[in-house]
Every structure is written in structure tokens, then in C-alpha cells.
N, C-alpha and C. Protein backbone atom coordinates (compact mmCIF):
# COMPACT_ATOMS: atom_id res chain seq x y z
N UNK A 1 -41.04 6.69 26.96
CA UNK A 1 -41.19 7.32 28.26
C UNK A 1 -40.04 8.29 28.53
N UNK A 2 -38.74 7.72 27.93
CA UNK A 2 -37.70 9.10 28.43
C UNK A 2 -38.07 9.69 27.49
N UNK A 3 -38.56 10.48 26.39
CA UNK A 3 -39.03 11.44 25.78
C UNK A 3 -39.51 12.78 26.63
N UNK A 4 -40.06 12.05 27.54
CA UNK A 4 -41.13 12.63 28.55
C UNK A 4 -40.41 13.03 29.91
N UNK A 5 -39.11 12.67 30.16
CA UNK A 5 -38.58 13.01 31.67
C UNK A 5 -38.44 14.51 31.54
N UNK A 6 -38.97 15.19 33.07
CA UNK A 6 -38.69 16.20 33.23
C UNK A 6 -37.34 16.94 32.64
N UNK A 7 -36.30 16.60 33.01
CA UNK A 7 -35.13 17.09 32.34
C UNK A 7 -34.92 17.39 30.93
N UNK A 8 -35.51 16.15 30.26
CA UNK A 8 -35.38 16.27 28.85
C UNK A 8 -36.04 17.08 28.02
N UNK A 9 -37.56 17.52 28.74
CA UNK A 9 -38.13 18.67 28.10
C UNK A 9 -37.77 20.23 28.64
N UNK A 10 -37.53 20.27 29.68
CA UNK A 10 -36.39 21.30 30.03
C UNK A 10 -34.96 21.58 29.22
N UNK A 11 -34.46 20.95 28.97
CA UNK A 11 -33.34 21.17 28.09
C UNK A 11 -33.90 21.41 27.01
N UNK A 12 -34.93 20.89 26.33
CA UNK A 12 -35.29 21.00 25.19
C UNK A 12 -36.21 22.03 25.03
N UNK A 13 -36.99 22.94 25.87
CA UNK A 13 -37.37 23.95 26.27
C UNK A 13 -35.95 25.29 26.00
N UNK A 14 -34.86 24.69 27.00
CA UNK A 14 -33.96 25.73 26.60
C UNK A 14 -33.34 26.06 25.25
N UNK A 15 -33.04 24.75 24.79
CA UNK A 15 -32.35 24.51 23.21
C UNK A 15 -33.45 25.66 22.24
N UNK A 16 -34.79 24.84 22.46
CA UNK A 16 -35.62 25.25 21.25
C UNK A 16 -36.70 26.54 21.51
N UNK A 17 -37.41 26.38 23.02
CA UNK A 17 -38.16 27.76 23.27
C UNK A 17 -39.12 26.52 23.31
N UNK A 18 -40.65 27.26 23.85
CA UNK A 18 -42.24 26.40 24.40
C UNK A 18 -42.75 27.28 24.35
N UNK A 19 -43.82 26.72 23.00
CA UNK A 19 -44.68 28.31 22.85
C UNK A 19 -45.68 28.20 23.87
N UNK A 20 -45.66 27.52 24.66
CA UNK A 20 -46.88 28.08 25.77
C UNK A 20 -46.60 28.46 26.97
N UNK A 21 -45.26 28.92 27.04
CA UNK A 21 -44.39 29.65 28.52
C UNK A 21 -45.27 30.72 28.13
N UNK A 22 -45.38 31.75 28.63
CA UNK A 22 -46.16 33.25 29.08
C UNK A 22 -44.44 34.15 28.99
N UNK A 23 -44.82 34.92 28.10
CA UNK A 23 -43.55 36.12 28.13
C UNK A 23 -43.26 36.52 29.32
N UNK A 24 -43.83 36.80 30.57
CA UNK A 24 -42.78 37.50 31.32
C UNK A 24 -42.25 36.39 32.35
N UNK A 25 -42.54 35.04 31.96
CA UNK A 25 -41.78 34.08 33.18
C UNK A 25 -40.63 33.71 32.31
N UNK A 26 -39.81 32.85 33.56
CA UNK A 26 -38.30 32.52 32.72
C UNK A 26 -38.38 31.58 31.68
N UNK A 27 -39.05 30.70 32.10
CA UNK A 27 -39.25 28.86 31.29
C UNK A 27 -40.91 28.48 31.88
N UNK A 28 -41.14 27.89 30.95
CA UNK A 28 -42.36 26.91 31.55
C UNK A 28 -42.41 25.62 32.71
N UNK A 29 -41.07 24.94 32.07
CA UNK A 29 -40.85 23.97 33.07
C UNK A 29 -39.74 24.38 34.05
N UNK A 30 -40.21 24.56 35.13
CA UNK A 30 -39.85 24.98 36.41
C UNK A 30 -38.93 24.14 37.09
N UNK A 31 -39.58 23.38 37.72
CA UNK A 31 -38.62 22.69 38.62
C UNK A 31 -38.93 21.19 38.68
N UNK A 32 -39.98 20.68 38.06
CA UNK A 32 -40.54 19.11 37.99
C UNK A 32 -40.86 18.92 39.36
N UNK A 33 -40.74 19.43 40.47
CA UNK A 33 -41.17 18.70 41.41
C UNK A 33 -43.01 18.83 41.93
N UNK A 34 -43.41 17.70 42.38
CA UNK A 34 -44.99 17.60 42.96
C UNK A 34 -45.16 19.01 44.08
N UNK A 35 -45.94 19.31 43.52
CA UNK A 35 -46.42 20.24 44.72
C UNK A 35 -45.60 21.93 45.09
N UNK A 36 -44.47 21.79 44.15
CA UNK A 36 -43.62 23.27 44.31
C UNK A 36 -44.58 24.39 43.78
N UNK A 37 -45.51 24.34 42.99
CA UNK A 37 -46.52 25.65 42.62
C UNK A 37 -47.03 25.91 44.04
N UNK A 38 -46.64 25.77 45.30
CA UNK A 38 -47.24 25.83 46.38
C UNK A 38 -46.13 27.02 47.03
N UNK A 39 -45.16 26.98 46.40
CA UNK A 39 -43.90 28.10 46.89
C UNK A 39 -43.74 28.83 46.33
N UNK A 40 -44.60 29.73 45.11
CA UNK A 40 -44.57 30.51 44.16
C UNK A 40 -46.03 30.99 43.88
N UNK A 41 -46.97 30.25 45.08
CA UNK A 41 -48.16 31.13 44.64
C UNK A 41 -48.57 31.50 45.98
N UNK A 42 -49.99 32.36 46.22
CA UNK A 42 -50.12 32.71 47.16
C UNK A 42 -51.60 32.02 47.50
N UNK A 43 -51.95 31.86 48.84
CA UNK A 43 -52.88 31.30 49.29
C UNK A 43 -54.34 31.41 48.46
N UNK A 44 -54.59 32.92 48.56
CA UNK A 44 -55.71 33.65 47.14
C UNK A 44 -55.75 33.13 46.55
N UNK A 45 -54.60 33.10 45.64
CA UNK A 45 -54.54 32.58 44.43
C UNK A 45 -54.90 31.30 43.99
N UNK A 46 -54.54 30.55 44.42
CA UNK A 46 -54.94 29.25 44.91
C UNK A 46 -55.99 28.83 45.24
N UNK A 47 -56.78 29.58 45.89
CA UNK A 47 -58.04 29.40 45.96
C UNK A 47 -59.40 29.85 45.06
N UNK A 48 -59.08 31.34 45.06
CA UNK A 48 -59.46 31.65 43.08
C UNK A 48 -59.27 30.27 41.98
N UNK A 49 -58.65 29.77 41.90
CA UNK A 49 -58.31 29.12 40.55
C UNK A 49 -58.72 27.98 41.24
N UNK A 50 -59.09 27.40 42.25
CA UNK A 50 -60.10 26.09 42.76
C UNK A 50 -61.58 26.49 42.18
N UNK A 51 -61.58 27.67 43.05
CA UNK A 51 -63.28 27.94 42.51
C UNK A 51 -63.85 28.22 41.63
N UNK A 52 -62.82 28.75 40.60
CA UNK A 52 -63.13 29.40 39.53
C UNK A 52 -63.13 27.54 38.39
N UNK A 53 -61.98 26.82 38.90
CA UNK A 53 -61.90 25.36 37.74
C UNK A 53 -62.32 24.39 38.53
N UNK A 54 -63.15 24.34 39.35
CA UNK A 54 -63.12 22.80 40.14
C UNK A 54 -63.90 22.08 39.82
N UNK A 55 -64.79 22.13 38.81
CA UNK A 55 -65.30 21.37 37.80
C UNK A 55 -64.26 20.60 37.02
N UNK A 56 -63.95 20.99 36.61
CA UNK A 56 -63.23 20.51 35.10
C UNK A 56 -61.16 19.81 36.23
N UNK A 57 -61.06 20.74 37.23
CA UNK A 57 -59.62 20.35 37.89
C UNK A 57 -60.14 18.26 38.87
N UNK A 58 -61.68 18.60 39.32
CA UNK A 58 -62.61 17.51 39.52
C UNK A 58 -61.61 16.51 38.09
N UNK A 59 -62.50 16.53 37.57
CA UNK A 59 -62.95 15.46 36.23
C UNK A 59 -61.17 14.63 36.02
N UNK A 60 -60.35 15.60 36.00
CA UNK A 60 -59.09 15.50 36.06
C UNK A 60 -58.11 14.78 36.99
N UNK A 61 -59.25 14.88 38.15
CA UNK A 61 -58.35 14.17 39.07
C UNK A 61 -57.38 15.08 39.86
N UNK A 62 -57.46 16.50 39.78
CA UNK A 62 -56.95 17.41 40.94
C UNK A 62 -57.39 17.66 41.99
């Protein structure tokens, strides 16, 4: 389970790189906290990406 703490893949993000960050953001793992994608996106947006996944964000448990 500590393999898995936020911190530890953040550091290890910085050490090594995460090939699934997107080139123009800083890091992938942000900030670990619940619910902060709520201070970095915009209302639209947010709602686009409900309607567009809410099938599959459903099944998931979002």
C-alpha cells in the first residue's frame, strides 16, 4: 500500500518522468487531494466530460 501513497508516486514521477502526463502540463500528479480538479477546471468543462463519459464514469462509481 505505501507503494501507492500519493507522495511516493509524485516523487517518483519527478525522479523518473509518467508517460501519461500530457506535454504541456507540469506533472500528472497534482496535488492528491479529493475534489481539487474542481479549482482548475471550469464549470463547461465539467459538464462536457459528464455528458460526453457518464456511462462508463456511472459503471465506475463517479
Amino acid at each position: 500500500m505505501d507503494f501507492s501513497r500519493f507522495e511516493r508516486v509524485q516523487a517518483q514521477e519527478q525522479a523518473a518522468g509518467f508517460g501519461e502526463r500530457m506535454p504541456a502540463a507540469d506533472s500528472f500528479f497534482r496535488k492528491g487531494q479529493v475534489g481539487s480538479w474542481r479549482e482548475g477546471m471550469s464549470e463547461e468543462l465539467a459538464e462536457a466530460i459528464v455528458a460526453t463519459h457518464a456511462g462508463v464514469m456511472g459503471r465506475f462509481g463517479y
